[in-house]
C-alpha atoms as a PDB file:
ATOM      1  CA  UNK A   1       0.000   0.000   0.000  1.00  0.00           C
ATOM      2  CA  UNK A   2       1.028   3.284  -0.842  1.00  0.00           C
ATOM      3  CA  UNK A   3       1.515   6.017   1.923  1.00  0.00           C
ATOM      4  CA  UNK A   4      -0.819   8.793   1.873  1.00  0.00           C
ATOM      5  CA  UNK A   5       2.010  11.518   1.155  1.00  0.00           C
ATOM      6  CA  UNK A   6       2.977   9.637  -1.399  1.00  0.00           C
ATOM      7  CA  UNK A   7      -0.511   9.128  -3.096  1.00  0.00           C
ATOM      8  CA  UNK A   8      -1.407  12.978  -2.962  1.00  0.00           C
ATOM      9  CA  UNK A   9       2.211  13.447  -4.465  1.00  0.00           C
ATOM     10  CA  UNK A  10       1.209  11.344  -7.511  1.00  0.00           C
ATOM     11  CA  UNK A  11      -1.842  12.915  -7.730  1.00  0.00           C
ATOM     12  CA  UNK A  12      -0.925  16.557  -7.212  1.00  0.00           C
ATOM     13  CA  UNK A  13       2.276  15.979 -10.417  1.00  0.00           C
ATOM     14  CA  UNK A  14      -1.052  14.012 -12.006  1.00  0.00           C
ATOM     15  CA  UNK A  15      -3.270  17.305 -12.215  1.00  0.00           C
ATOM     16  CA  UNK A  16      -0.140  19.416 -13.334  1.00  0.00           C
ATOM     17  CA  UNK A  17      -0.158  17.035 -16.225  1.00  0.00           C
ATOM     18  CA  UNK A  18      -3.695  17.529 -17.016  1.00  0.00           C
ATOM     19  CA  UNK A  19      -3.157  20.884 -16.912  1.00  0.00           C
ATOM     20  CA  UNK A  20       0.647  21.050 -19.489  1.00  0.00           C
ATOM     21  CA  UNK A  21      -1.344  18.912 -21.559  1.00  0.00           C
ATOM     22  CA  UNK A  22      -4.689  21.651 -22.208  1.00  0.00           C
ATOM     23  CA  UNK A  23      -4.931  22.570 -25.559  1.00  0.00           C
ATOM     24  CA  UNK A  24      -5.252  26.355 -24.738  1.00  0.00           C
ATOM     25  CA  UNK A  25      -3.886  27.293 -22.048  1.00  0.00           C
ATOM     26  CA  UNK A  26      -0.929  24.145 -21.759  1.00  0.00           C
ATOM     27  CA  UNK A  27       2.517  23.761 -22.728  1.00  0.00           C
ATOM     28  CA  UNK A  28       2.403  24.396 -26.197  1.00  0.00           C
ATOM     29  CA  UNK A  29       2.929  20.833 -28.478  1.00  0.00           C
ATOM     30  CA  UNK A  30       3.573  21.060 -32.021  1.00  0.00           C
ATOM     31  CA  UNK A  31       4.562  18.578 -35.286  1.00  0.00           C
ATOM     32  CA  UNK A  32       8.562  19.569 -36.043  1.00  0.00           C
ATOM     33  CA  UNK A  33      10.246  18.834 -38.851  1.00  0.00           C
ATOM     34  CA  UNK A  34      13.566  17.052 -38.939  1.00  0.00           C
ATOM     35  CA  UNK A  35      16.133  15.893 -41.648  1.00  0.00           C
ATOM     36  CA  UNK A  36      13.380  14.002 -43.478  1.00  0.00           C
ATOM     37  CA  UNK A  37      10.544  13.169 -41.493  1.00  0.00           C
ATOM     38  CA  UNK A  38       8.383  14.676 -39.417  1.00  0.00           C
ATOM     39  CA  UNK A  39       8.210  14.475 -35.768  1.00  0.00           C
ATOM     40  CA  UNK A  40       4.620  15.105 -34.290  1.00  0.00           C
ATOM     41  CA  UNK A  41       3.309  15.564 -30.841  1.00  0.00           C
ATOM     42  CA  UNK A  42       6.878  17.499 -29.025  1.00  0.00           C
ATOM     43  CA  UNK A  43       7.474  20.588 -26.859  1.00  0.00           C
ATOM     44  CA  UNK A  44      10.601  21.883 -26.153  1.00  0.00           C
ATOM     45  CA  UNK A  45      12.573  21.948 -22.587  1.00  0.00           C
ATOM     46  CA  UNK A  46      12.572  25.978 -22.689  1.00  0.00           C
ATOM     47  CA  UNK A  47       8.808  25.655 -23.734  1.00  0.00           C
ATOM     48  CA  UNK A  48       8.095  23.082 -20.221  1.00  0.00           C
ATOM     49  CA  UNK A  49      10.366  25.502 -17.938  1.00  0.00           C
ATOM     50  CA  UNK A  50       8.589  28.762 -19.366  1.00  0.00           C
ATOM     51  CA  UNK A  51       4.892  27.467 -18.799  1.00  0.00           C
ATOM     52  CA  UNK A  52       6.211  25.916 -15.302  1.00  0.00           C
ATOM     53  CA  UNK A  53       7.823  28.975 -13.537  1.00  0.00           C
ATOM     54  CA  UNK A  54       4.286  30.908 -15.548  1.00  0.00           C
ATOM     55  CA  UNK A  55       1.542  28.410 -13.663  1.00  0.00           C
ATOM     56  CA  UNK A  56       3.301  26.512 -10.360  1.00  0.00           C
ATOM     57  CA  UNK A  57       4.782  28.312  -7.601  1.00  0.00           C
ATOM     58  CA  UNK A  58       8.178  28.086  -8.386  1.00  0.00           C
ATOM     59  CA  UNK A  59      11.460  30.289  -6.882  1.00  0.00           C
ATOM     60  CA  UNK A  60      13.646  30.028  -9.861  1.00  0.00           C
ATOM     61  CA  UNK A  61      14.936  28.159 -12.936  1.00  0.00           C
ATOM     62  CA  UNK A  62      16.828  25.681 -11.563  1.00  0.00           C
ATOM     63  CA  UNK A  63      13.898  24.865  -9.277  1.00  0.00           C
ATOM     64  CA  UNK A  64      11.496  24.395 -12.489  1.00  0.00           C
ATOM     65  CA  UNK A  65      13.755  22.463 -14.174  1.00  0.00           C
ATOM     66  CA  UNK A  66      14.076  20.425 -11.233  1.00  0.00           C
ATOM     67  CA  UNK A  67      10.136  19.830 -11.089  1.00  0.00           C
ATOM     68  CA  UNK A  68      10.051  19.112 -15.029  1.00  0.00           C
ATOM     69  CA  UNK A  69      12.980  16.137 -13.978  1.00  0.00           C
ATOM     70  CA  UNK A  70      11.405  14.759 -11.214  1.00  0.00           C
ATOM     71  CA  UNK A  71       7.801  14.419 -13.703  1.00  0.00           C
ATOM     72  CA  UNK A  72       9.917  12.712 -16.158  1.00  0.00           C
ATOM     73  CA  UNK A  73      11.602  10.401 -14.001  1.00  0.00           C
ATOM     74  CA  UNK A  74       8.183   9.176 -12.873  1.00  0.00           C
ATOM     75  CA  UNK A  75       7.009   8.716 -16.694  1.00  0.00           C
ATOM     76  CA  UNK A  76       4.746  11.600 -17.495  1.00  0.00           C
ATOM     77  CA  UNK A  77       6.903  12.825 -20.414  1.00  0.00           C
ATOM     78  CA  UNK A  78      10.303  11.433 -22.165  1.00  0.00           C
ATOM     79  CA  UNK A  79      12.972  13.136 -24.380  1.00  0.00           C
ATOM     80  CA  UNK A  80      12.746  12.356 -28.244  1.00  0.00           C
ATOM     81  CA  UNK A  81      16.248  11.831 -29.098  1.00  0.00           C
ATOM     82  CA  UNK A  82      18.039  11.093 -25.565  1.00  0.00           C
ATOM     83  CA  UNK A  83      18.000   8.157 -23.230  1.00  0.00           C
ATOM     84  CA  UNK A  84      18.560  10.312 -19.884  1.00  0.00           C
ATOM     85  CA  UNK A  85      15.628  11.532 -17.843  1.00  0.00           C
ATOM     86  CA  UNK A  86      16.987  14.898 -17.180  1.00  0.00           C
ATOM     87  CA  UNK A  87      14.606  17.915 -18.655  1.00  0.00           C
ATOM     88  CA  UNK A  88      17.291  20.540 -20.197  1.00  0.00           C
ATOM     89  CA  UNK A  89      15.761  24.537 -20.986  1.00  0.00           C
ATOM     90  CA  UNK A  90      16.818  24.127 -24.263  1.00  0.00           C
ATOM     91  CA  UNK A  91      15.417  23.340 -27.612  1.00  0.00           C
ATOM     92  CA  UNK A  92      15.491  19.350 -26.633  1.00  0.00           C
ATOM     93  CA  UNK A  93      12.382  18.037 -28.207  1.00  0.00           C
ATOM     94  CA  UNK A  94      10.169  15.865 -25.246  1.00  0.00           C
ATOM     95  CA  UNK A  95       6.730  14.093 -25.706  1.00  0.00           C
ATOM     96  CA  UNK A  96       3.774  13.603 -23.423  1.00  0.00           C
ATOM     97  CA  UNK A  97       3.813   9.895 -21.890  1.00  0.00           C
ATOM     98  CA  UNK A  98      -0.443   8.544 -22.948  1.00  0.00           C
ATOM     99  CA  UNK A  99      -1.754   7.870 -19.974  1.00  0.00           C
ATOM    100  CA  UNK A 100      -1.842   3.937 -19.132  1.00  0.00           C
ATOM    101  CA  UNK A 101       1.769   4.037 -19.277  1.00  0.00           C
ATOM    102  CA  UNK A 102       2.042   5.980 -16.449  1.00  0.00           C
ATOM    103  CA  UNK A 103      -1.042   5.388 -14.801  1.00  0.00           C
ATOM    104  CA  UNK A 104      -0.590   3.080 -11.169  1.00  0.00           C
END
């Protein structure tokens, strides 16, 4: 059984999710084009860290880009073209995890 603290945890980074992920008013996703292909479905690093330190109650940079890490290492969103699970403010393309992979 999970502890308490840790089930509102899951379900607080849950809603935050919900929220990236609105079509309006959410981290903005977008089809990219690379060498010869398309890739569909990305935001960018900068794009996360922008719209985090904009909507959660965050101090500073390094503390949004430490939220956007600790998301990815529990499977809400994974970089496109790199194995590690750290979130970089840069133009590093990442993709929403759908849902029943990260559901418990």
């Amino acid at each position: 059984m999970v502890p308490w603290c840790c089930g509102a945890f899951v379900r607080m980074m849950e809603r935050i999710v919900e929220m990236m992920q609105d079509e309006s008013t959410g981290v903005p996703v977008r089809t990219v084009k690379s060498f010869m292909s398309k890739v569909p479905s990305v935001f960018t690093g900068a794009d996360l860290i922008t719209w985090i330190m904009k909507n959660i109650d965050v101090d500073d940079q390094v503390e949004a880009v430490h939220v956007a890490t600790l998301m990815a290492s529990h499977g809400y969103f994974f970089p496109i073209d790199d194995h590690y699970l750290i979130v970089k403010n840069d133009n590093t393309y990442y993709r929403f995890q759908v849902r029943k992979a990260y559901k418990p």
